[in-house]
PDB file of N, CA and C in Angstrom:
ATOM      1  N   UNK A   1       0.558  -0.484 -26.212  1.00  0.00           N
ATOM      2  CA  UNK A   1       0.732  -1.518 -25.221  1.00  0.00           C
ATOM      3  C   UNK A   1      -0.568  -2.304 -25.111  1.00  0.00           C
ATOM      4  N   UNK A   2      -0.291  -3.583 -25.085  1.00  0.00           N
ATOM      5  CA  UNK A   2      -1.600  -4.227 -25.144  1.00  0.00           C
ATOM      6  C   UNK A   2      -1.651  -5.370 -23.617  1.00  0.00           C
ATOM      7  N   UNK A   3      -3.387  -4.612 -23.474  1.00  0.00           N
ATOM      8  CA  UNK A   3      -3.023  -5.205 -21.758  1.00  0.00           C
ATOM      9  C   UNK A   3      -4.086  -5.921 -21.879  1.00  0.00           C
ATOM     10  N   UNK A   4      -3.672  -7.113 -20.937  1.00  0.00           N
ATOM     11  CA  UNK A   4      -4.476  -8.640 -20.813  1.00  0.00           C
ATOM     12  C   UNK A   4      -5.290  -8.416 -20.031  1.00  0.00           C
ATOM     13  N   UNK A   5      -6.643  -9.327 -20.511  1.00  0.00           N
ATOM     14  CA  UNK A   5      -7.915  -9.349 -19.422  1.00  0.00           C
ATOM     15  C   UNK A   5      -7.488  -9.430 -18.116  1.00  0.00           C
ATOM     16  N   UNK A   6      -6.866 -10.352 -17.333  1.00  0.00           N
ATOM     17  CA  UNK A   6      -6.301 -10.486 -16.356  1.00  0.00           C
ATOM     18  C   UNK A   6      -6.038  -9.183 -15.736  1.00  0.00           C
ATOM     19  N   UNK A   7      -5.065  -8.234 -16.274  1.00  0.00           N
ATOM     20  CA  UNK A   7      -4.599  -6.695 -15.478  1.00  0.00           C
ATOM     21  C   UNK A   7      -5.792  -6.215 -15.561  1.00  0.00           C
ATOM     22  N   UNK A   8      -6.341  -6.034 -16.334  1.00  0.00           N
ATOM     23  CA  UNK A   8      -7.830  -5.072 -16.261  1.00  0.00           C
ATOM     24  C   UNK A   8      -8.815  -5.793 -14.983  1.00  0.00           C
ATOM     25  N   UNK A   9      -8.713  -6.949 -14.925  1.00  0.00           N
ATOM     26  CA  UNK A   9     -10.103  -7.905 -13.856  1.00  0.00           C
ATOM     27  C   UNK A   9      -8.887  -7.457 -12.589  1.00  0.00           C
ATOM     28  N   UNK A  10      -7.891  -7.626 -12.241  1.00  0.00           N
ATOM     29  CA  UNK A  10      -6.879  -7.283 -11.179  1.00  0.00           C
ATOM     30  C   UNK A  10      -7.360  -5.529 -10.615  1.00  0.00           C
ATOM     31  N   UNK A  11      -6.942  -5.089 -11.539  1.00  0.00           N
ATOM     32  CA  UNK A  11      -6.970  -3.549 -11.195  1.00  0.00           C
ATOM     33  C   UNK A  11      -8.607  -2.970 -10.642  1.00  0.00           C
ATOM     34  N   UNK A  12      -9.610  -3.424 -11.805  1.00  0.00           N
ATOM     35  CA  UNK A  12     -11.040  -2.987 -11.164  1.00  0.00           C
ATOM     36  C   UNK A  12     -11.431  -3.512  -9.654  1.00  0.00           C
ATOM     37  N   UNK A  13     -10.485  -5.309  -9.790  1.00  0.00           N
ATOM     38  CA  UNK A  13     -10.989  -5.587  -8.705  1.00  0.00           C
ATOM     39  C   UNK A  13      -9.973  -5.057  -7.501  1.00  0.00           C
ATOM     40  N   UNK A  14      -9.054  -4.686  -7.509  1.00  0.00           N
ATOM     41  CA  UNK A  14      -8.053  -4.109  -6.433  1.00  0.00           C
ATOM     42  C   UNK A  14      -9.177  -2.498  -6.053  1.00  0.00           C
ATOM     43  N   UNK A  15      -9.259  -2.013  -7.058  1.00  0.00           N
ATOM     44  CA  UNK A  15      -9.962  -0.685  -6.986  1.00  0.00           C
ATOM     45  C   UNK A  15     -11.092  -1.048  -6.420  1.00  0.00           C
ATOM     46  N   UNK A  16     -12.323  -1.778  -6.433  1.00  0.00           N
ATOM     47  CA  UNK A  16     -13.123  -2.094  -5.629  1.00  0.00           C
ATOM     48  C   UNK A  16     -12.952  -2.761  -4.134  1.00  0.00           C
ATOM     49  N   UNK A  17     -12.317  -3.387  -3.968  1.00  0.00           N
ATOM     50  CA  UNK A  17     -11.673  -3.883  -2.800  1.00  0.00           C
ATOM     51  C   UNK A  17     -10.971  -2.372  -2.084  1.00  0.00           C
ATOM     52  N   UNK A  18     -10.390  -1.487  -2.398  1.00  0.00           N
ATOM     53  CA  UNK A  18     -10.151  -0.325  -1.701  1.00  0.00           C
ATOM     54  C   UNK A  18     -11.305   0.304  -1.600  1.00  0.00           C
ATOM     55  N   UNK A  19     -12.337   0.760  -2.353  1.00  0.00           N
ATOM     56  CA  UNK A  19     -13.851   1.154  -1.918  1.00  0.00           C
ATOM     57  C   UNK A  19     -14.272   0.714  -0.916  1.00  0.00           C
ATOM     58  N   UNK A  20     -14.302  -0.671  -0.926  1.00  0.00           N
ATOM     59  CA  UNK A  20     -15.126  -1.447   0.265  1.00  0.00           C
ATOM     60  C   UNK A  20     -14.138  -1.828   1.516  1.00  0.00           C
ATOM     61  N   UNK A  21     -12.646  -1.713   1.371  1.00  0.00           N
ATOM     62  CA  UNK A  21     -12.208  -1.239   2.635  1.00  0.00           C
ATOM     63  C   UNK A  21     -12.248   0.279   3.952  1.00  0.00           C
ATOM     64  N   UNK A  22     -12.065   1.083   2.546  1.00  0.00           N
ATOM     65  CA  UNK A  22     -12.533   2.429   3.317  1.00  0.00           C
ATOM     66  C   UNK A  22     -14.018   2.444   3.369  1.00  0.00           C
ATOM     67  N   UNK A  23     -14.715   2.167   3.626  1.00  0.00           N
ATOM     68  CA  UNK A  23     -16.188   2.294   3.382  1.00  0.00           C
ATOM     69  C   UNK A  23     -16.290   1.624   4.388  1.00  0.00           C
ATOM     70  N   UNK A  24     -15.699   0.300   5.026  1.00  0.00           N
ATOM     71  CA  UNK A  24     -16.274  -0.775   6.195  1.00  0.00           C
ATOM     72  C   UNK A  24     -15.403  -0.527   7.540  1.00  0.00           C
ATOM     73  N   UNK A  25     -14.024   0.029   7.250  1.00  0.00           N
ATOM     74  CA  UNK A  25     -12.873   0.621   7.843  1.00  0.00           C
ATOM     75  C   UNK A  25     -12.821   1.800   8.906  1.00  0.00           C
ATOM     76  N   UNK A  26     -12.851   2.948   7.636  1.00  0.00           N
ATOM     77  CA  UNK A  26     -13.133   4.148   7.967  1.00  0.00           C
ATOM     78  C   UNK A  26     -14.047   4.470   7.399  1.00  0.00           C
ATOM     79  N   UNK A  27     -13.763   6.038   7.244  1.00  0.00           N
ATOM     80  CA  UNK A  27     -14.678   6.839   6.117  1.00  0.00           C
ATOM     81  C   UNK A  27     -14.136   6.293   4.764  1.00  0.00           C
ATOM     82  N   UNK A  28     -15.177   7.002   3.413  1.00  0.00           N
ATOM     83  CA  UNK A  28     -14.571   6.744   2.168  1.00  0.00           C
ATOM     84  C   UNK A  28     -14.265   8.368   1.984  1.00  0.00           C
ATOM     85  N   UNK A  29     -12.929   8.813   2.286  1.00  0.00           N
ATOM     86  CA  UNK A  29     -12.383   9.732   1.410  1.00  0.00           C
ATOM     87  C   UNK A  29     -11.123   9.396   0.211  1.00  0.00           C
ATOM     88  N   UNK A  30     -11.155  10.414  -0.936  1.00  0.00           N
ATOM     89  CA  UNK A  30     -10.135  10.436  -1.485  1.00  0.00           C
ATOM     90  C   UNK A  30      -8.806   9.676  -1.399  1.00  0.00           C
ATOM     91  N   UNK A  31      -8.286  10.370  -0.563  1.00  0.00           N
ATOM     92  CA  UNK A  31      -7.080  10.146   0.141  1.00  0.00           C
ATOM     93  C   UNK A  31      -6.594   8.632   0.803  1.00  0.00           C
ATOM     94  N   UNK A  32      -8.249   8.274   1.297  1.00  0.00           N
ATOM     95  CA  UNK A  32      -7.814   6.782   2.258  1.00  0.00           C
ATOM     96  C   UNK A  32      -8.014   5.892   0.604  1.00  0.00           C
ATOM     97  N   UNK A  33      -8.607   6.130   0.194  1.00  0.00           N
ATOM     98  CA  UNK A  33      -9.024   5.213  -1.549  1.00  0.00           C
ATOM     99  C   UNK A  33      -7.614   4.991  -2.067  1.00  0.00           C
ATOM    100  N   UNK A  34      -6.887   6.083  -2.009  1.00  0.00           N
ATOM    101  CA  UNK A  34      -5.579   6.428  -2.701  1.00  0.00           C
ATOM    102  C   UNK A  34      -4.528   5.953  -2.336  1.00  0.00           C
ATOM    103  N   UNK A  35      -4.628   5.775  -0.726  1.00  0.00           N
ATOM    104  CA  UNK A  35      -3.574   4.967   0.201  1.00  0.00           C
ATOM    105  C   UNK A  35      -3.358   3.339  -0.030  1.00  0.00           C
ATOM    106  N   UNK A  36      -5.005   3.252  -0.162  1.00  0.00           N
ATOM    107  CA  UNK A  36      -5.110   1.517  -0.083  1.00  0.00           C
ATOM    108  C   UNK A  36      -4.951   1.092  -1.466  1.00  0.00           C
ATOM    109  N   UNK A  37      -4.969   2.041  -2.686  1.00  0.00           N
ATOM    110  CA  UNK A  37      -4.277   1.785  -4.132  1.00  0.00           C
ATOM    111  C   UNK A  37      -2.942   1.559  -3.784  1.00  0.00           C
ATOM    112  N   UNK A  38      -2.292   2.471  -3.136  1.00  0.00           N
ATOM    113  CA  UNK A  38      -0.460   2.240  -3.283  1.00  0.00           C
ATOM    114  C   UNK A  38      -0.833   1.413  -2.360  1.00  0.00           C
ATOM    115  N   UNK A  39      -1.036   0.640  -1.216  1.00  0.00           N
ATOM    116  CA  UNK A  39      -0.396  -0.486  -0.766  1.00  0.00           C
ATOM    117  C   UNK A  39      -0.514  -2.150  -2.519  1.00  0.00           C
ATOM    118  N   UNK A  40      -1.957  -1.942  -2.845  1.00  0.00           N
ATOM    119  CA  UNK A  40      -1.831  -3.038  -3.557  1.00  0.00           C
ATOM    120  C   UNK A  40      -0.746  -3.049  -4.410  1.00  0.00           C
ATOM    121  N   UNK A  41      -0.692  -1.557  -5.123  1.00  0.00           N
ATOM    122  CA  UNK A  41       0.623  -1.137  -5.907  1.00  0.00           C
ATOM    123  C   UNK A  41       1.930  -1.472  -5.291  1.00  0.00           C
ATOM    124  N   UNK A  42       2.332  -1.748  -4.311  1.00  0.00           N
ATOM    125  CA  UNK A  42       3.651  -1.974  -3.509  1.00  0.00           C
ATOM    126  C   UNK A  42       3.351  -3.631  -3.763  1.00  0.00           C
ATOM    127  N   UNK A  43       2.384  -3.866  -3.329  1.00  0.00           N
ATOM    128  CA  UNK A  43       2.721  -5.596  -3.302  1.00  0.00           C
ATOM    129  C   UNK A  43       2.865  -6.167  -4.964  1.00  0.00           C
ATOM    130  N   UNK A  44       2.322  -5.705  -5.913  1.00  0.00           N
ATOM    131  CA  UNK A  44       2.378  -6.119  -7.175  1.00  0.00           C
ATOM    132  C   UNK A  44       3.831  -5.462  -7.639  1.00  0.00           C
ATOM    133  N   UNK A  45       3.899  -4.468  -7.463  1.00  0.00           N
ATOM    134  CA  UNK A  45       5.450  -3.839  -7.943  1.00  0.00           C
ATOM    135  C   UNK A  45       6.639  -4.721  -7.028  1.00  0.00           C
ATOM    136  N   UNK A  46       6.754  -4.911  -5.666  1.00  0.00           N
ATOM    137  CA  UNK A  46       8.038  -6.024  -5.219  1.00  0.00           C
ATOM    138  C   UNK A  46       7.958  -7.338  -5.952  1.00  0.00           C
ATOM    139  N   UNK A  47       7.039  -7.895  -6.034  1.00  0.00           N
ATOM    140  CA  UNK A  47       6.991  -9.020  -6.681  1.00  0.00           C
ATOM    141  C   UNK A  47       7.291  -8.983  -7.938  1.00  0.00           C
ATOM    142  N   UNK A  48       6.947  -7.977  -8.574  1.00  0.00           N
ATOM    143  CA  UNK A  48       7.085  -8.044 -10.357  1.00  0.00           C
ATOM    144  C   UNK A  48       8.765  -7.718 -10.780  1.00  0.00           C
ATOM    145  N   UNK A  49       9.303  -6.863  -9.878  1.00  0.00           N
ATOM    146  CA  UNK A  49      10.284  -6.249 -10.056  1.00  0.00           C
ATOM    147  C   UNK A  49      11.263  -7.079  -9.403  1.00  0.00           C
ATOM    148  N   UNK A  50      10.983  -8.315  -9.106  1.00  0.00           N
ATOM    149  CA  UNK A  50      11.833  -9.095  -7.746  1.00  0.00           C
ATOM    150  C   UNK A  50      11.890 -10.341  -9.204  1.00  0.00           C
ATOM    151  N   UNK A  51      10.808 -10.667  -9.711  1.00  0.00           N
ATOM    152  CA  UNK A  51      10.774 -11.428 -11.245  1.00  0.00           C
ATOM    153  C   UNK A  51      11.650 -11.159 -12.118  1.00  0.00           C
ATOM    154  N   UNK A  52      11.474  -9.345 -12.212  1.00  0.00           N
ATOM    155  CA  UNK A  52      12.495  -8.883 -13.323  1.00  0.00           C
ATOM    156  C   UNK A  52      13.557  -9.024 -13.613  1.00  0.00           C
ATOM    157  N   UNK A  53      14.367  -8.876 -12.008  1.00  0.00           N
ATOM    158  CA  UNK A  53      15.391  -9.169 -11.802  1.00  0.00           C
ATOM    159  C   UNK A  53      16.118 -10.388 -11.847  1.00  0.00           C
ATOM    160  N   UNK A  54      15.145 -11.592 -11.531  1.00  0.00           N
ATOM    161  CA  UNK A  54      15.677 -13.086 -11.592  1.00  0.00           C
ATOM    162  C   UNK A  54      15.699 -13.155 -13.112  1.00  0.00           C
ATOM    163  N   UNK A  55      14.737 -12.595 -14.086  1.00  0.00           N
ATOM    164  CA  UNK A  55      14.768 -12.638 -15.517  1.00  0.00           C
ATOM    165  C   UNK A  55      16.067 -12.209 -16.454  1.00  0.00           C
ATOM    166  N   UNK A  56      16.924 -10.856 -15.748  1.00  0.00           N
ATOM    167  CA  UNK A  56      17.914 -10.434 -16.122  1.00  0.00           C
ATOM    168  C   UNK A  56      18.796 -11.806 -16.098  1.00  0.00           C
ATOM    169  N   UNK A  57      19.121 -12.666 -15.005  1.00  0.00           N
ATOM    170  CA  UNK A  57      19.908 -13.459 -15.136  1.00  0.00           C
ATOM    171  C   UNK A  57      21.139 -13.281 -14.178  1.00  0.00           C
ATOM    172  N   UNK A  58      20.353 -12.342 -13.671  1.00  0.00           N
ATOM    173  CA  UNK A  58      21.708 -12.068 -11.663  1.00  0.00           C
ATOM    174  C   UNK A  58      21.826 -13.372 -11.554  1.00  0.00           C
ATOM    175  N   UNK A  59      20.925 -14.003 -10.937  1.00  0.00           N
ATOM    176  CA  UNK A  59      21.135 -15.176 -10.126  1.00  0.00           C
ATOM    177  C   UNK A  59      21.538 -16.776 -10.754  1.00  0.00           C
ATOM    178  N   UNK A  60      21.763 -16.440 -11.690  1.00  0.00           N
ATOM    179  CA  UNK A  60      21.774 -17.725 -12.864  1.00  0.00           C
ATOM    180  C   UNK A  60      23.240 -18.428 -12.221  1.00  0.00           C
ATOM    181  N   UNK A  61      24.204 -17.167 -11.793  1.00  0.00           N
ATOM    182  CA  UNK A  61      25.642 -17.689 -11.517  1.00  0.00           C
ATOM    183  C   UNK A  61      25.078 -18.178 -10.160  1.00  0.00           C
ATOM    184  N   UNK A  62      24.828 -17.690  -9.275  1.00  0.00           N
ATOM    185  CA  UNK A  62      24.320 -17.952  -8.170  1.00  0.00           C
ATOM    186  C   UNK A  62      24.108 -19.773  -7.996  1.00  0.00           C
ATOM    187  N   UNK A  63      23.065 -19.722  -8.416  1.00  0.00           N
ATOM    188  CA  UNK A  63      22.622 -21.034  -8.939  1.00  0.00           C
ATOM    189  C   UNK A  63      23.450 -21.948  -9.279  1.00  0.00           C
ATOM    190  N   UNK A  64      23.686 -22.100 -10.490  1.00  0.00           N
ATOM    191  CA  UNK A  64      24.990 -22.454 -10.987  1.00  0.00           C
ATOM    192  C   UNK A  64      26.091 -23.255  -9.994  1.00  0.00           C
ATOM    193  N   UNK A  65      26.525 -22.384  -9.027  1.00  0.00           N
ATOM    194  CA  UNK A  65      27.489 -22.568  -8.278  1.00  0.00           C
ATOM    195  C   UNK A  65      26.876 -23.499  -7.213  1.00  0.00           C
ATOM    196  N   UNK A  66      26.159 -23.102  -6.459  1.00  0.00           N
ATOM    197  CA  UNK A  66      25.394 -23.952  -5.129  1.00  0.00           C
ATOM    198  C   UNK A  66      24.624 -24.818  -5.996  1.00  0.00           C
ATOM    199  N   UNK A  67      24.523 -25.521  -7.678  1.00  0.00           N
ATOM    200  CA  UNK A  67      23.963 -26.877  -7.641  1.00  0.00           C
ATOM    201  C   UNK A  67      25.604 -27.238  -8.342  1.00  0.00           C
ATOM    202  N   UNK A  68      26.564 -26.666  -8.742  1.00  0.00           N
ATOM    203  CA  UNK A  68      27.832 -27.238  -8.242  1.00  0.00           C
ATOM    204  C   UNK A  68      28.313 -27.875  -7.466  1.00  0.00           C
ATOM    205  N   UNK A  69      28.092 -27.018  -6.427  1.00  0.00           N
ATOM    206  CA  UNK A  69      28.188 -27.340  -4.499  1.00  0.00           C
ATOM    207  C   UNK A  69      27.980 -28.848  -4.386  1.00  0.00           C
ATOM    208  N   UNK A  70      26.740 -28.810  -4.570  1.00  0.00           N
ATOM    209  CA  UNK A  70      25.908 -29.393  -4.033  1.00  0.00           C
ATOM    210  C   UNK A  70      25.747 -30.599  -4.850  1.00  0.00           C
ATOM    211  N   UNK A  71      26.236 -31.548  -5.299  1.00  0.00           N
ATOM    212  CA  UNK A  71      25.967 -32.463  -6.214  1.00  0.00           C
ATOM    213  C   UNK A  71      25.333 -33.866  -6.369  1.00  0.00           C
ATOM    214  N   UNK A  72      24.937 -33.392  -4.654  1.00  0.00           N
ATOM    215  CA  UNK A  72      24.533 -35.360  -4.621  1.00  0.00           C
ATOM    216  C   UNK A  72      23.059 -35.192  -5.385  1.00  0.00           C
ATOM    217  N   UNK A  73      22.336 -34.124  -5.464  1.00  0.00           N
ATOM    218  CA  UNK A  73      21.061 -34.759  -6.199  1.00  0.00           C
ATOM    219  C   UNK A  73      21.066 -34.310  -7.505  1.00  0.00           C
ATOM    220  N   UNK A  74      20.524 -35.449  -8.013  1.00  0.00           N
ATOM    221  CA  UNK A  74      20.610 -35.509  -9.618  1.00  0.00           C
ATOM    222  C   UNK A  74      19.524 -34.447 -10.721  1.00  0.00           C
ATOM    223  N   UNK A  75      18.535 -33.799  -9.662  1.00  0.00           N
ATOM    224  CA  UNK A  75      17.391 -33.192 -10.649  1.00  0.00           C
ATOM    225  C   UNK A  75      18.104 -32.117 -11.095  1.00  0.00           C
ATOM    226  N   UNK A  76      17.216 -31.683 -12.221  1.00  0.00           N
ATOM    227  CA  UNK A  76      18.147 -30.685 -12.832  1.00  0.00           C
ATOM    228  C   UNK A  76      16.816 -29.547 -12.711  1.00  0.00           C
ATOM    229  N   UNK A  77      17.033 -28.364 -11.768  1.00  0.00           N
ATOM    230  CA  UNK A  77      16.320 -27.530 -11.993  1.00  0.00           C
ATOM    231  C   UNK A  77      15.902 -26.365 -12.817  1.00  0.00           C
ATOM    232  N   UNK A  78      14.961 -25.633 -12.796  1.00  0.00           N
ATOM    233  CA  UNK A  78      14.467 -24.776 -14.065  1.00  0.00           C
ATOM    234  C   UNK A  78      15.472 -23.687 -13.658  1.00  0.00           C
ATOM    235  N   UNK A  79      16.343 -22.776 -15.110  1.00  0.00           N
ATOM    236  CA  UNK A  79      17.020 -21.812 -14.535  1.00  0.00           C
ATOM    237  C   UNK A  79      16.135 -20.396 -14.075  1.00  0.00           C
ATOM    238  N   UNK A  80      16.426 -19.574 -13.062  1.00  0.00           N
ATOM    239  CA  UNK A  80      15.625 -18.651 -12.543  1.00  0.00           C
ATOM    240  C   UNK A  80      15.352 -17.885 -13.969  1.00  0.00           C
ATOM    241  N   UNK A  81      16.362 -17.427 -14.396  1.00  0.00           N
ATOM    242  CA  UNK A  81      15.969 -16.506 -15.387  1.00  0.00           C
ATOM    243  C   UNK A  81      14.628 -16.879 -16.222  1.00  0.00           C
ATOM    244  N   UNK A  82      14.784 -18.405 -16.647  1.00  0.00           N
ATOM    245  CA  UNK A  82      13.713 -18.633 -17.290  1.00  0.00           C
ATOM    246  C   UNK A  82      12.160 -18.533 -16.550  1.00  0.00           C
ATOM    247  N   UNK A  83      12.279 -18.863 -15.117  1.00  0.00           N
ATOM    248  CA  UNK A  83      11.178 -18.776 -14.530  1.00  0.00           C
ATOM    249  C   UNK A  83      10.542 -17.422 -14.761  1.00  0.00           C
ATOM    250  N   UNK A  84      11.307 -16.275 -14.431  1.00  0.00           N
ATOM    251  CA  UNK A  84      11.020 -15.093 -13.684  1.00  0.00           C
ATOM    252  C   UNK A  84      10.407 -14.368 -15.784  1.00  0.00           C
ATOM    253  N   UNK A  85      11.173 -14.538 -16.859  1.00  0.00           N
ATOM    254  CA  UNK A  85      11.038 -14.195 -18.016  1.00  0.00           C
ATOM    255  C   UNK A  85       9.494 -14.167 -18.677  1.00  0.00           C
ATOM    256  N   UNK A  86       8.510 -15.031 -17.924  1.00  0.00           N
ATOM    257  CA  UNK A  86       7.405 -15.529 -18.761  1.00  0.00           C
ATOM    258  C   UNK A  86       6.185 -14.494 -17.879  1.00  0.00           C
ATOM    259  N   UNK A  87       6.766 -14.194 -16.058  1.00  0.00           N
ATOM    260  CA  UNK A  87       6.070 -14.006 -15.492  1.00  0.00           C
ATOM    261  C   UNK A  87       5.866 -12.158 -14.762  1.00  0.00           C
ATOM    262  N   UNK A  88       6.798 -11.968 -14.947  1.00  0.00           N
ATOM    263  CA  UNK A  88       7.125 -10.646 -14.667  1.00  0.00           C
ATOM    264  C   UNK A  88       6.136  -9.286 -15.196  1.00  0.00           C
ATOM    265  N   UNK A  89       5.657  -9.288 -16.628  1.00  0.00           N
ATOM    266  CA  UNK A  89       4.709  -8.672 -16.942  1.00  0.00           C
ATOM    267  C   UNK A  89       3.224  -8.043 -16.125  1.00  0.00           C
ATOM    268  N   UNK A  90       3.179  -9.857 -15.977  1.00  0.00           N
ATOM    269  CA  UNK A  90       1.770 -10.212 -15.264  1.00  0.00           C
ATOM    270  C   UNK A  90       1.501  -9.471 -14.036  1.00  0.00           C
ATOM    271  N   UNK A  91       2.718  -8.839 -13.492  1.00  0.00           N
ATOM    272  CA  UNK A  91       2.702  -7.975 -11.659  1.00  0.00           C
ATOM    273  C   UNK A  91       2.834  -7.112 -12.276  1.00  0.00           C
ATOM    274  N   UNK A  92       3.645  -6.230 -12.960  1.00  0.00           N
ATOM    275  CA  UNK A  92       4.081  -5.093 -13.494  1.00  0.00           C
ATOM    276  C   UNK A  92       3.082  -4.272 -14.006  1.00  0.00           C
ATOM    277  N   UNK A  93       2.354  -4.793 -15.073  1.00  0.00           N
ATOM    278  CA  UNK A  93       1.119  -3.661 -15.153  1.00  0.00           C
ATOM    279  C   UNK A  93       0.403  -3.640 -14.370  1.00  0.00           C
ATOM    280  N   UNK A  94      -0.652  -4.531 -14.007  1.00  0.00           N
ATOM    281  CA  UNK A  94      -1.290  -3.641 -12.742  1.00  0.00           C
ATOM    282  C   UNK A  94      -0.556  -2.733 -12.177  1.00  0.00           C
ATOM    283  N   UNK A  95       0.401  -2.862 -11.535  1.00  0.00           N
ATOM    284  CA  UNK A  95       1.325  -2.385 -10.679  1.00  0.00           C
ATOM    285  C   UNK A  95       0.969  -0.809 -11.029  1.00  0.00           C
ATOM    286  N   UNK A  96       1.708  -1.180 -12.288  1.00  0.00           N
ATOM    287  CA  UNK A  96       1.263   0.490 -12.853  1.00  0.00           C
ATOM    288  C   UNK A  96       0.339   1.338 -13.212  1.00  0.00           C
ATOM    289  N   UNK A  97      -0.993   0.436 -13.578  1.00  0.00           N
ATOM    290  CA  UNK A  97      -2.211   0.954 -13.301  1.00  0.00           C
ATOM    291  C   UNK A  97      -2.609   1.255 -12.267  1.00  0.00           C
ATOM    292  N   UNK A  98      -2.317   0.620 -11.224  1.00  0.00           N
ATOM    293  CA  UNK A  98      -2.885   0.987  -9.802  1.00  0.00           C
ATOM    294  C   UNK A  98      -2.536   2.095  -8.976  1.00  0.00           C
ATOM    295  N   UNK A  99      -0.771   2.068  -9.266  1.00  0.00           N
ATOM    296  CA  UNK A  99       0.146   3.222  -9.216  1.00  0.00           C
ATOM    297  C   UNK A  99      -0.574   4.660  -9.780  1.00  0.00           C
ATOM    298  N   UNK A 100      -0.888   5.016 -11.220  1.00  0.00           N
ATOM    299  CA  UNK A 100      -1.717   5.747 -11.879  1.00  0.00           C
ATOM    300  C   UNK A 100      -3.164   6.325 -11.441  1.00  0.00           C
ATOM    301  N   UNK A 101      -3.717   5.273 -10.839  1.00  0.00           N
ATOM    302  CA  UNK A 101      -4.978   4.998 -10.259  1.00  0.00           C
ATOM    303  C   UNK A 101      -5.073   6.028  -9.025  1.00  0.00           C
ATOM    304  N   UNK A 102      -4.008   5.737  -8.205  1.00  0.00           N
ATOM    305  CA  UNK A 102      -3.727   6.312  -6.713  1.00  0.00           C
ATOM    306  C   UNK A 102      -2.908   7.950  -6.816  1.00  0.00           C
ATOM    307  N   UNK A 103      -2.450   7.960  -8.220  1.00  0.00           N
ATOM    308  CA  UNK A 103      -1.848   9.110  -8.236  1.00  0.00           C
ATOM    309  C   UNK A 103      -3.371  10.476  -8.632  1.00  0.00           C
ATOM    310  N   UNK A 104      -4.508   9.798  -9.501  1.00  0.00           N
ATOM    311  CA  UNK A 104      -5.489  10.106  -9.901  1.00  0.00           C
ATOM    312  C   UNK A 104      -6.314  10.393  -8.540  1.00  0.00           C
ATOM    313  N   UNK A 105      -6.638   9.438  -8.062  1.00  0.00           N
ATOM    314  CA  UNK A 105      -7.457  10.147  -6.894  1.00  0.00           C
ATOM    315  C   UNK A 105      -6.590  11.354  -5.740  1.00  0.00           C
ATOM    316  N   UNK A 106      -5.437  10.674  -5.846  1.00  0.00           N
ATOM    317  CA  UNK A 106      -4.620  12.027  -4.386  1.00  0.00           C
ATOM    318  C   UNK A 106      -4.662  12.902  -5.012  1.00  0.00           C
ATOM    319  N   UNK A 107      -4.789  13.060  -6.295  1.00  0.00           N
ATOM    320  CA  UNK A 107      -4.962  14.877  -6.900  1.00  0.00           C
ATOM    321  C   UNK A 107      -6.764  15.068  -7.084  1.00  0.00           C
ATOM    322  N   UNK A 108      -7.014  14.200  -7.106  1.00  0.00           N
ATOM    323  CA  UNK A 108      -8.667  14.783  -6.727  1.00  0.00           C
ATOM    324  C   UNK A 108      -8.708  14.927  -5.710  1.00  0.00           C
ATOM    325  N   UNK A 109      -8.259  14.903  -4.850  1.00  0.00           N
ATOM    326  CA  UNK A 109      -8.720  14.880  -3.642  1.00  0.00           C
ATOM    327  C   UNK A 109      -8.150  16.361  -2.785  1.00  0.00           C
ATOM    328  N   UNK A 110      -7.102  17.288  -3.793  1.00  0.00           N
ATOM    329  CA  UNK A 110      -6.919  18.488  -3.395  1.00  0.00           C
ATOM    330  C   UNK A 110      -7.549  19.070  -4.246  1.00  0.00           C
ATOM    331  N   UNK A 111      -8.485  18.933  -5.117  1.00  0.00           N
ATOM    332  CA  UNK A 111      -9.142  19.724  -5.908  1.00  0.00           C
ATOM    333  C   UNK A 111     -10.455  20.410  -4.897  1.00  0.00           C
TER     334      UNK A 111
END
C-alpha cells in the first residue's frame, strides 16, 4: 500500500496535536493520548466512509430523480459518485493510521 505525503503530515500532525492537548488539558497519560487519537480517528473515518458510500453510487438514483423533479434549472451537476470516487482515500488512511496509533498506545498503557 502506498501512502501519500499528505496521510503521513495528517497523522504526525494529529498525533502531535493530541500530545499538546493532553499536556495543556490534563495530564499526559497513555490513555488520554489514546482517547484524543480515536476522536480524530472518528472524524476522518465518518467523512471518508460517508465519501465511500456516495462513490458506490447509492445516491446517483437519488439525484437523478430530484434533478428530474426539479427541472427549471438548466446546470447540469457533477454526479455524487464521481465526486466522492477521487476523494475517499484521502480520509480513510489516516483514519486508519490513527485508529492503529490509538490502539498502540491503550495497550501501552496496560503494560
Amino acid at each position: 500500500m502506498h501512502l501519500r505525503k499528505s496521510t503521513l503530515f495528517i497523522s504526525i500532525g494529529s498525533l502531535a496535536i493530541s500530545f499538546l492537548w493532553s499536556i495543556f488539558f490534563s495530564t499526559l497519560t497513555l490513555v488520554r493520548v489514546s482517547d484524543i487519537l480515536f476522536l480524530f480517528t472518528l472524524l476522518f473515518l465518518v467523512i471518508g466512509c460517508f465519501l465511500w458510500v456516495c462513490s458506490s453510487g447509492l445516491f446517483d438514483f437519488f439525484q437523478y430523480s430530484w434533478k428530474k423533479t426539479f427541472r427549471k434549472t438548466k446546470e447540469d451537476y457533477p454526479i455524487l459518485s464521481d465526486i466522492g470516487r477521487t476523494s475517499y482515500r484521502f480520509w480513510l488512511e489516516p483514519a486508519f493510521i490513527l485508529f492503529c496509533l490509538s490502539l498502540i498506545f491503550l495497550g501501552l498503557s496496560y503494560l
